[in-house]
PDB file of N, CA and C in Angstrom:
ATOM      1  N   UNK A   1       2.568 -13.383 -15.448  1.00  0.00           N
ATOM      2  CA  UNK A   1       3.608 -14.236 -15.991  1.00  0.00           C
ATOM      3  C   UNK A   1       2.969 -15.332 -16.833  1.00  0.00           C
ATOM      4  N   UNK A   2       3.649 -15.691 -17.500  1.00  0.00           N
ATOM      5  CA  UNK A   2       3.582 -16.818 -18.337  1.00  0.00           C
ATOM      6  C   UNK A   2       2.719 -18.354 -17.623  1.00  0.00           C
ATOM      7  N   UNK A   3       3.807 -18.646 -17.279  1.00  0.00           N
ATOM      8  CA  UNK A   3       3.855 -19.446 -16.361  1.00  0.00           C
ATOM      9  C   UNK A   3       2.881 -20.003 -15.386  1.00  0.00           C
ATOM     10  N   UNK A   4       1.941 -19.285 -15.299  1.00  0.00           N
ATOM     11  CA  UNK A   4       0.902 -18.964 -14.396  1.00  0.00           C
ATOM     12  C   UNK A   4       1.351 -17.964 -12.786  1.00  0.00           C
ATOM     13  N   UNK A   5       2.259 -17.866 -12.945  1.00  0.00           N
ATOM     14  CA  UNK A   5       2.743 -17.393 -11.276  1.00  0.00           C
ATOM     15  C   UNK A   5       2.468 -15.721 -11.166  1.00  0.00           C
ATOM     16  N   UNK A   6       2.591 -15.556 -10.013  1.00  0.00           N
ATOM     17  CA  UNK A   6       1.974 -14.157 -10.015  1.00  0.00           C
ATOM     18  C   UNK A   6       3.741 -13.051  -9.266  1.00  0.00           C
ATOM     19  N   UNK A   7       3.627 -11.781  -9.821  1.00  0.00           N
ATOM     20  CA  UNK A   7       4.653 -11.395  -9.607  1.00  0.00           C
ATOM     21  C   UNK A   7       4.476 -10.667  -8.535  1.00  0.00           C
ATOM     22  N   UNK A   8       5.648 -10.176  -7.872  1.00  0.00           N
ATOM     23  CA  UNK A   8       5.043  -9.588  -6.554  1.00  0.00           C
ATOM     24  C   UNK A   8       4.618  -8.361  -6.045  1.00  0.00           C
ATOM     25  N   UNK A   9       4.850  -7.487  -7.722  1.00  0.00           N
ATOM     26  CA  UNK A   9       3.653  -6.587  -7.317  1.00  0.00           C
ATOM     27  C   UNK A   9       2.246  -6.883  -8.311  1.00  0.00           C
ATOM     28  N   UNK A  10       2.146  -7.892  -8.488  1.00  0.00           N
ATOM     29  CA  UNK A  10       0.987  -8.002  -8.746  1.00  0.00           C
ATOM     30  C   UNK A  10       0.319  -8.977  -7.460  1.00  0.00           C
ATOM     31  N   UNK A  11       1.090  -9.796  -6.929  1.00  0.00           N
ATOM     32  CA  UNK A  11       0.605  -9.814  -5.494  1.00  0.00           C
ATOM     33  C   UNK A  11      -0.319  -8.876  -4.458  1.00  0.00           C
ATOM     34  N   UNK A  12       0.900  -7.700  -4.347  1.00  0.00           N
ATOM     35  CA  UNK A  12       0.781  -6.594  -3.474  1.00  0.00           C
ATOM     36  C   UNK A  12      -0.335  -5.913  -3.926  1.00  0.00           C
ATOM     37  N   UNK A  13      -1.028  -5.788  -5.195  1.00  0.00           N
ATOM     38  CA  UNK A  13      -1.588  -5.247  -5.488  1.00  0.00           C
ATOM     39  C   UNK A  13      -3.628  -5.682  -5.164  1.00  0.00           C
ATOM     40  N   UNK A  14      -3.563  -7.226  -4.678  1.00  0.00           N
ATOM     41  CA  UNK A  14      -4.813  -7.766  -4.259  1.00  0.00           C
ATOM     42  C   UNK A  14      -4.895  -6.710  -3.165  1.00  0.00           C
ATOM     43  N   UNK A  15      -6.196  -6.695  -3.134  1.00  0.00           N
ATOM     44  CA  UNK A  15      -6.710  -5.514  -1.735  1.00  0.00           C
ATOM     45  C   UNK A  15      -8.305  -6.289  -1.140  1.00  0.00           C
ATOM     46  N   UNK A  16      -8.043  -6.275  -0.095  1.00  0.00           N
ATOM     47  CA  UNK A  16      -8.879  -7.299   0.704  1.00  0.00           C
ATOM     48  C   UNK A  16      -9.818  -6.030   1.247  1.00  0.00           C
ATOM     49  N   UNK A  17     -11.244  -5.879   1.010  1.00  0.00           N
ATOM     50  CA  UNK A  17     -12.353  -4.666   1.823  1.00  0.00           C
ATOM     51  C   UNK A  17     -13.014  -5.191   2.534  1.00  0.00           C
ATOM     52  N   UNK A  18     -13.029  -4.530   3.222  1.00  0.00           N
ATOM     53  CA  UNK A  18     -14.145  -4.811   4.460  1.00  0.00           C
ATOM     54  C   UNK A  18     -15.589  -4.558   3.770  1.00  0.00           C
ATOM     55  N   UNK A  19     -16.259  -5.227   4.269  1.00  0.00           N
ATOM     56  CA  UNK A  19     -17.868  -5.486   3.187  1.00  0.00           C
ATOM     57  C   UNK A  19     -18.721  -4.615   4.653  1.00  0.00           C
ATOM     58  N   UNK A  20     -18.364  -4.452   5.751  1.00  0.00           N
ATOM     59  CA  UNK A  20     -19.112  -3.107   6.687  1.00  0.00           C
ATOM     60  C   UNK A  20     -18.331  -2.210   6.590  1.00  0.00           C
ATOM     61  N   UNK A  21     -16.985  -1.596   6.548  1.00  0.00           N
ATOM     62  CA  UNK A  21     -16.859  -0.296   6.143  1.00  0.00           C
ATOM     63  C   UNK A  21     -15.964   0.021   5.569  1.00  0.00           C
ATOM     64  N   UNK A  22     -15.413   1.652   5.505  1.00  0.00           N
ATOM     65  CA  UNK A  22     -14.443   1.573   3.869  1.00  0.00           C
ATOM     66  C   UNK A  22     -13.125   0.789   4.222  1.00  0.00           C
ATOM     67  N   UNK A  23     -12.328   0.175   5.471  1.00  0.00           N
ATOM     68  CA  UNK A  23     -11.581  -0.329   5.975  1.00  0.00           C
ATOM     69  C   UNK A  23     -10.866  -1.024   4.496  1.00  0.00           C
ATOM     70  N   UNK A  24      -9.258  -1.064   3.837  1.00  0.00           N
ATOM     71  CA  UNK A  24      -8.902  -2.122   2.859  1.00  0.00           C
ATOM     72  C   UNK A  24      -7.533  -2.004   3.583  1.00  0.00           C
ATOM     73  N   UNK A  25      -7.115  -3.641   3.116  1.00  0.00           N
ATOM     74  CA  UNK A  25      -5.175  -3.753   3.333  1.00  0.00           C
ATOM     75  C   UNK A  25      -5.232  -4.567   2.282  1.00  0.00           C
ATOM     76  N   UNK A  26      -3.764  -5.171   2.279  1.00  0.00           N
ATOM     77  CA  UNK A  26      -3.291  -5.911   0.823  1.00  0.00           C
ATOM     78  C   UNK A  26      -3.081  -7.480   1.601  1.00  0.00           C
ATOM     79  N   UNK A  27      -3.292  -7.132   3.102  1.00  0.00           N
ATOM     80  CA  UNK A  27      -2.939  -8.344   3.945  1.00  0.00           C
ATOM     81  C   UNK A  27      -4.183  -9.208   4.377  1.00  0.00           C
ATOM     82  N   UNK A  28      -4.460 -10.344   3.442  1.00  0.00           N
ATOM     83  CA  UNK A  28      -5.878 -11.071   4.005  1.00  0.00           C
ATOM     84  C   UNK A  28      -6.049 -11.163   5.627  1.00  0.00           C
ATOM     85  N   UNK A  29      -4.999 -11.613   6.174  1.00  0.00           N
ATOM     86  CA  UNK A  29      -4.591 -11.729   7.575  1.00  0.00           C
ATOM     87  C   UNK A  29      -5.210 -10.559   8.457  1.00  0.00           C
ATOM     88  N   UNK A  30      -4.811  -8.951   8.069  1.00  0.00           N
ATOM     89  CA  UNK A  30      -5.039  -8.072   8.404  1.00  0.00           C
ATOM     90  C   UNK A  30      -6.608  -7.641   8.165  1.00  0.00           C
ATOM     91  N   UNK A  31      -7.182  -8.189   7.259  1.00  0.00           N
ATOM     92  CA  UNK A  31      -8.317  -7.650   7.272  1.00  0.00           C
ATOM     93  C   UNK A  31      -9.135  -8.944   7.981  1.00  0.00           C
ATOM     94  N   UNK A  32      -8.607 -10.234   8.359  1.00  0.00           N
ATOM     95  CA  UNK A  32      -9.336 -10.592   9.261  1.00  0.00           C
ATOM     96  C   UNK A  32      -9.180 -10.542  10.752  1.00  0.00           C
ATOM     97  N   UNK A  33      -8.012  -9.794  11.249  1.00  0.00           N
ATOM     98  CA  UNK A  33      -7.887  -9.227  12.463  1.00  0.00           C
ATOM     99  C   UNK A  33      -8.647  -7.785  12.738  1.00  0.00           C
ATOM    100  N   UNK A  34      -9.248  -7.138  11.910  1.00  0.00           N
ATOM    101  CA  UNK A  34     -10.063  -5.828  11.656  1.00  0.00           C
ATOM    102  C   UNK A  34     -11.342  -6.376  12.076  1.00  0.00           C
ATOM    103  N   UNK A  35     -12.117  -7.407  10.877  1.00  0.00           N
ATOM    104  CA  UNK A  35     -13.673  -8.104  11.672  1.00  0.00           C
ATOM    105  C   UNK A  35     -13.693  -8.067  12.792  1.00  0.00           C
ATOM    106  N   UNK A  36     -12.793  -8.321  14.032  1.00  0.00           N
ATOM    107  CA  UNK A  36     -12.606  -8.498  15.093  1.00  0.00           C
ATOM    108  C   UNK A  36     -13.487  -7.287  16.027  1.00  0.00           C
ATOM    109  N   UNK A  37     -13.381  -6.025  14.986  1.00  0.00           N
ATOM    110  CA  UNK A  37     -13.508  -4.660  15.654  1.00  0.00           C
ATOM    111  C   UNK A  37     -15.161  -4.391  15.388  1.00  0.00           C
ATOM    112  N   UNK A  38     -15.495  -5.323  14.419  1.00  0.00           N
ATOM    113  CA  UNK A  38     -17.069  -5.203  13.980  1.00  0.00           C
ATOM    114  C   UNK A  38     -17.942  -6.353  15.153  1.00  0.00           C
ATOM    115  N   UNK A  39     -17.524  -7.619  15.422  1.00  0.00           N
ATOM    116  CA  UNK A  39     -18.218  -8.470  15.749  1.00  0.00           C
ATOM    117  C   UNK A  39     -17.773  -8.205  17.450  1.00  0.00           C
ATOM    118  N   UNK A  40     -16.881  -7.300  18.106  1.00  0.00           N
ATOM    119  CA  UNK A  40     -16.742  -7.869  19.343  1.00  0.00           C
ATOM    120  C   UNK A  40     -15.702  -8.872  19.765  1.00  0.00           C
ATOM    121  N   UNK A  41     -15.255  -9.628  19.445  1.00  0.00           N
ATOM    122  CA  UNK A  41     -14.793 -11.222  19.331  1.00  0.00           C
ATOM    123  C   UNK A  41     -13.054 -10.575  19.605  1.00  0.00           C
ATOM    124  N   UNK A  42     -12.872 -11.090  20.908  1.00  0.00           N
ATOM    125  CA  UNK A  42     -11.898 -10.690  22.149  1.00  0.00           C
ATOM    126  C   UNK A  42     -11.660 -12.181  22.459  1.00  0.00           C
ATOM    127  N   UNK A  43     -10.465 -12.989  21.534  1.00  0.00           N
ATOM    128  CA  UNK A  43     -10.111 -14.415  21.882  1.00  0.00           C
ATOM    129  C   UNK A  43      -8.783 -14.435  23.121  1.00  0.00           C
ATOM    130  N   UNK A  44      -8.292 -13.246  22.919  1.00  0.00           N
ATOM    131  CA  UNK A  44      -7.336 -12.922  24.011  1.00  0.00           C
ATOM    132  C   UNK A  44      -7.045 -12.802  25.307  1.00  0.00           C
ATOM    133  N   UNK A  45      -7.028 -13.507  26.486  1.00  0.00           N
ATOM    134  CA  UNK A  45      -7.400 -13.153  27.864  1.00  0.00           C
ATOM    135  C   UNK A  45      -6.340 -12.912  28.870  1.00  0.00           C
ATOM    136  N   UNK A  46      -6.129 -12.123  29.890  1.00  0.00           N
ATOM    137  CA  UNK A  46      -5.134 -11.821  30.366  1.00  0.00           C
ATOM    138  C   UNK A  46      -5.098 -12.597  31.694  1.00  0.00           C
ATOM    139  N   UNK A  47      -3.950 -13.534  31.696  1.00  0.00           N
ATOM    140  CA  UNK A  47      -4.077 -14.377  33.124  1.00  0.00           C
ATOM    141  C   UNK A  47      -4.077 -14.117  34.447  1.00  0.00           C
ATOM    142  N   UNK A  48      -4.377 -12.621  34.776  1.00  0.00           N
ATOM    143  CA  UNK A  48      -3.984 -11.974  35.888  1.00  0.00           C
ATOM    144  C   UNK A  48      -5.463 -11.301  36.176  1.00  0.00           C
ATOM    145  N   UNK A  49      -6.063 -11.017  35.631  1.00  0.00           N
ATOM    146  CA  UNK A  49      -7.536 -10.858  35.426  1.00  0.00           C
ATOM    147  C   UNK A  49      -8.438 -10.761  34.368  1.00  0.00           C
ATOM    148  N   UNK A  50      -9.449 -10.000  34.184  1.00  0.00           N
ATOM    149  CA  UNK A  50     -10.989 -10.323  33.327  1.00  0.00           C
ATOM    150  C   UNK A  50     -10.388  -9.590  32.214  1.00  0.00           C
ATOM    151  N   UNK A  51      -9.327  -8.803  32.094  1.00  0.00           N
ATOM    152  CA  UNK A  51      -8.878  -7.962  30.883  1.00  0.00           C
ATOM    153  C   UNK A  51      -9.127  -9.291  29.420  1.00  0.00           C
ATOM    154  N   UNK A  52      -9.899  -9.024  28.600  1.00  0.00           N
ATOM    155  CA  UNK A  52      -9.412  -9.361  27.068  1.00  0.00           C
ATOM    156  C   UNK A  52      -9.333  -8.493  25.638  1.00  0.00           C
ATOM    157  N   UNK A  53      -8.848  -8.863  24.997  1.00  0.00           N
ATOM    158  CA  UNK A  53      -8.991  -7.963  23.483  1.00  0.00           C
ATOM    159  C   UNK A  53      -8.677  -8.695  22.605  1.00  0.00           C
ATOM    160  N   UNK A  54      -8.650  -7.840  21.513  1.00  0.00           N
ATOM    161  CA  UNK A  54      -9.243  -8.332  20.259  1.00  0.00           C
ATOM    162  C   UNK A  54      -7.853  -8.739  19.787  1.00  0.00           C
ATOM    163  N   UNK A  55      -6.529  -8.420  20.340  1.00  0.00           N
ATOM    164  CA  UNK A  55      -5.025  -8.588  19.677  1.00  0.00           C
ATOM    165  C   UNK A  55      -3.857  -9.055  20.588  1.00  0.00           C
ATOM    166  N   UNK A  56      -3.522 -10.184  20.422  1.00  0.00           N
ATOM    167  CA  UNK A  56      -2.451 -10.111  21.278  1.00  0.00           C
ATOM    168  C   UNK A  56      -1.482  -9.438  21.691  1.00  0.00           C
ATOM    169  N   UNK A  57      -1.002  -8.383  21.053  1.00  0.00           N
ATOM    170  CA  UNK A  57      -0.205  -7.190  21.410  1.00  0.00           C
ATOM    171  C   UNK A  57      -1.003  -6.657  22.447  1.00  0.00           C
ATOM    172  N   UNK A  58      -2.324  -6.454  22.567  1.00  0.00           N
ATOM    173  CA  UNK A  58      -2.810  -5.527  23.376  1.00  0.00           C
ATOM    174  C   UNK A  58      -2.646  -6.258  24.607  1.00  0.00           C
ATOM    175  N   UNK A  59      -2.717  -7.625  24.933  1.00  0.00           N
ATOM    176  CA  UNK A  59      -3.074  -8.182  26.003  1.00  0.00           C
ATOM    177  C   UNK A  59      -1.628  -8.123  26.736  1.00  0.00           C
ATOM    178  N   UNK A  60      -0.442  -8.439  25.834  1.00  0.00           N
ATOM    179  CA  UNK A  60       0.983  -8.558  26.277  1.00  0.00           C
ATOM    180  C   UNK A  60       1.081  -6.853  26.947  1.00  0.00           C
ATOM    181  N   UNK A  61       0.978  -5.956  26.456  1.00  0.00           N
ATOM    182  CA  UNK A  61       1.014  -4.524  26.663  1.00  0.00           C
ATOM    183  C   UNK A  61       0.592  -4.573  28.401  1.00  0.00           C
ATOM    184  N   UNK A  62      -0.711  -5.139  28.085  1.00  0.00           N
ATOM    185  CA  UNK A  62      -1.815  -5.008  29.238  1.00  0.00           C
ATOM    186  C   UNK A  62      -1.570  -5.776  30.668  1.00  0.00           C
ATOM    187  N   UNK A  63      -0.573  -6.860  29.966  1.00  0.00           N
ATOM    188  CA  UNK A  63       0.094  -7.654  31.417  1.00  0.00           C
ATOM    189  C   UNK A  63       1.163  -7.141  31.692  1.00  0.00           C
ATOM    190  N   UNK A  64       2.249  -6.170  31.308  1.00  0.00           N
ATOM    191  CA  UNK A  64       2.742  -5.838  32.064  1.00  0.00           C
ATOM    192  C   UNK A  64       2.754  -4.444  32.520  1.00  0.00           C
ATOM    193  N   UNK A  65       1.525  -4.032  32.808  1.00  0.00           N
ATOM    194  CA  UNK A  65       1.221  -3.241  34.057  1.00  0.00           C
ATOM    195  C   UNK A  65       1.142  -3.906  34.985  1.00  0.00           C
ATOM    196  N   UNK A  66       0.504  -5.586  35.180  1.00  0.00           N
ATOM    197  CA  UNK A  66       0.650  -6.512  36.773  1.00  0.00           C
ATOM    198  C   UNK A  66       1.553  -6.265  36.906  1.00  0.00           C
ATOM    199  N   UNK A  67       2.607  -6.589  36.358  1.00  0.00           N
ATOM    200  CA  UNK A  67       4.198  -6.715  36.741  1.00  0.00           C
ATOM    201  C   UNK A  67       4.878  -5.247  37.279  1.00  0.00           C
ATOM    202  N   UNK A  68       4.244  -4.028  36.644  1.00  0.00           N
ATOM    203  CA  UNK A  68       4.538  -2.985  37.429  1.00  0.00           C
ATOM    204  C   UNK A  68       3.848  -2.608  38.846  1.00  0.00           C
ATOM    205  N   UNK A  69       3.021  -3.058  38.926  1.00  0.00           N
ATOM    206  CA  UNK A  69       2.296  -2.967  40.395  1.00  0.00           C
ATOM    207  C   UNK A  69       3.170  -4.181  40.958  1.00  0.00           C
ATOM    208  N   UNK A  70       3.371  -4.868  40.675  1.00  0.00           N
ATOM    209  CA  UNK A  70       3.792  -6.095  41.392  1.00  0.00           C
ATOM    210  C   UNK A  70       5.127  -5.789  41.905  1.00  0.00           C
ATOM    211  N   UNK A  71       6.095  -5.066  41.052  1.00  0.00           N
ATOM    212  CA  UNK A  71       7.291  -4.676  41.399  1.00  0.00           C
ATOM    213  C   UNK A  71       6.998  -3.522  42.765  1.00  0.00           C
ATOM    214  N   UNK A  72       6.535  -2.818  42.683  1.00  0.00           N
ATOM    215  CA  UNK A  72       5.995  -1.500  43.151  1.00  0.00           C
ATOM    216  C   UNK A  72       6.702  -0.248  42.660  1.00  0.00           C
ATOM    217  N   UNK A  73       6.752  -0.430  41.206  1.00  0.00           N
ATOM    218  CA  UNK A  73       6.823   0.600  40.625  1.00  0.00           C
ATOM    219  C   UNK A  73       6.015   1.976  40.077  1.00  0.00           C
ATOM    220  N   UNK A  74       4.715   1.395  40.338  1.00  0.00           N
ATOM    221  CA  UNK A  74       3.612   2.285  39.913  1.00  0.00           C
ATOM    222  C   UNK A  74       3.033   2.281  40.866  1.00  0.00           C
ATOM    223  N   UNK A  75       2.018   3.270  41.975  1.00  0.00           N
ATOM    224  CA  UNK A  75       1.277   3.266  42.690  1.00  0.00           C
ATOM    225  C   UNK A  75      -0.058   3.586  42.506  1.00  0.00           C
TER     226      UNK A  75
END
């Protein structure tokens, strides 16, 4: 654009690479939740025990299996 502004598929079109492997998204965000998978780095911890990971989805997933043992739904 003119203007200086950027349109939004020229937005969509930035692609963020991973500089260790062929890994790309268009989401800066996303490719710094990926490093995660290179360095180890598990900020996530599960309050019920030693469980952590690299995503909060995984950890939410991961707590409620307590809650199914806890119910005694799972043996």
């Amino acid at each position: 654009m003119e203007n200086g502004q950027r349109t939004s598929s020229e937005v969509a079109r930035k692609i963020h690479q991973c500089v260790l492997c062929p890994y790309s998204t268009n989401k800066k965000y996303n490719l710094q939740k990926h490093y995660r998978v290179h360095t180890g780095e598990k900020p996530f911890a599960c309050p019920h025990c030693p469980y952590r990971a690299s995503q909060k989805s995984n950890v939410m997933a991961h707590i409620s299996t307590h809650k199914q043992f806890e119910d005694g739904t799972k043996q």
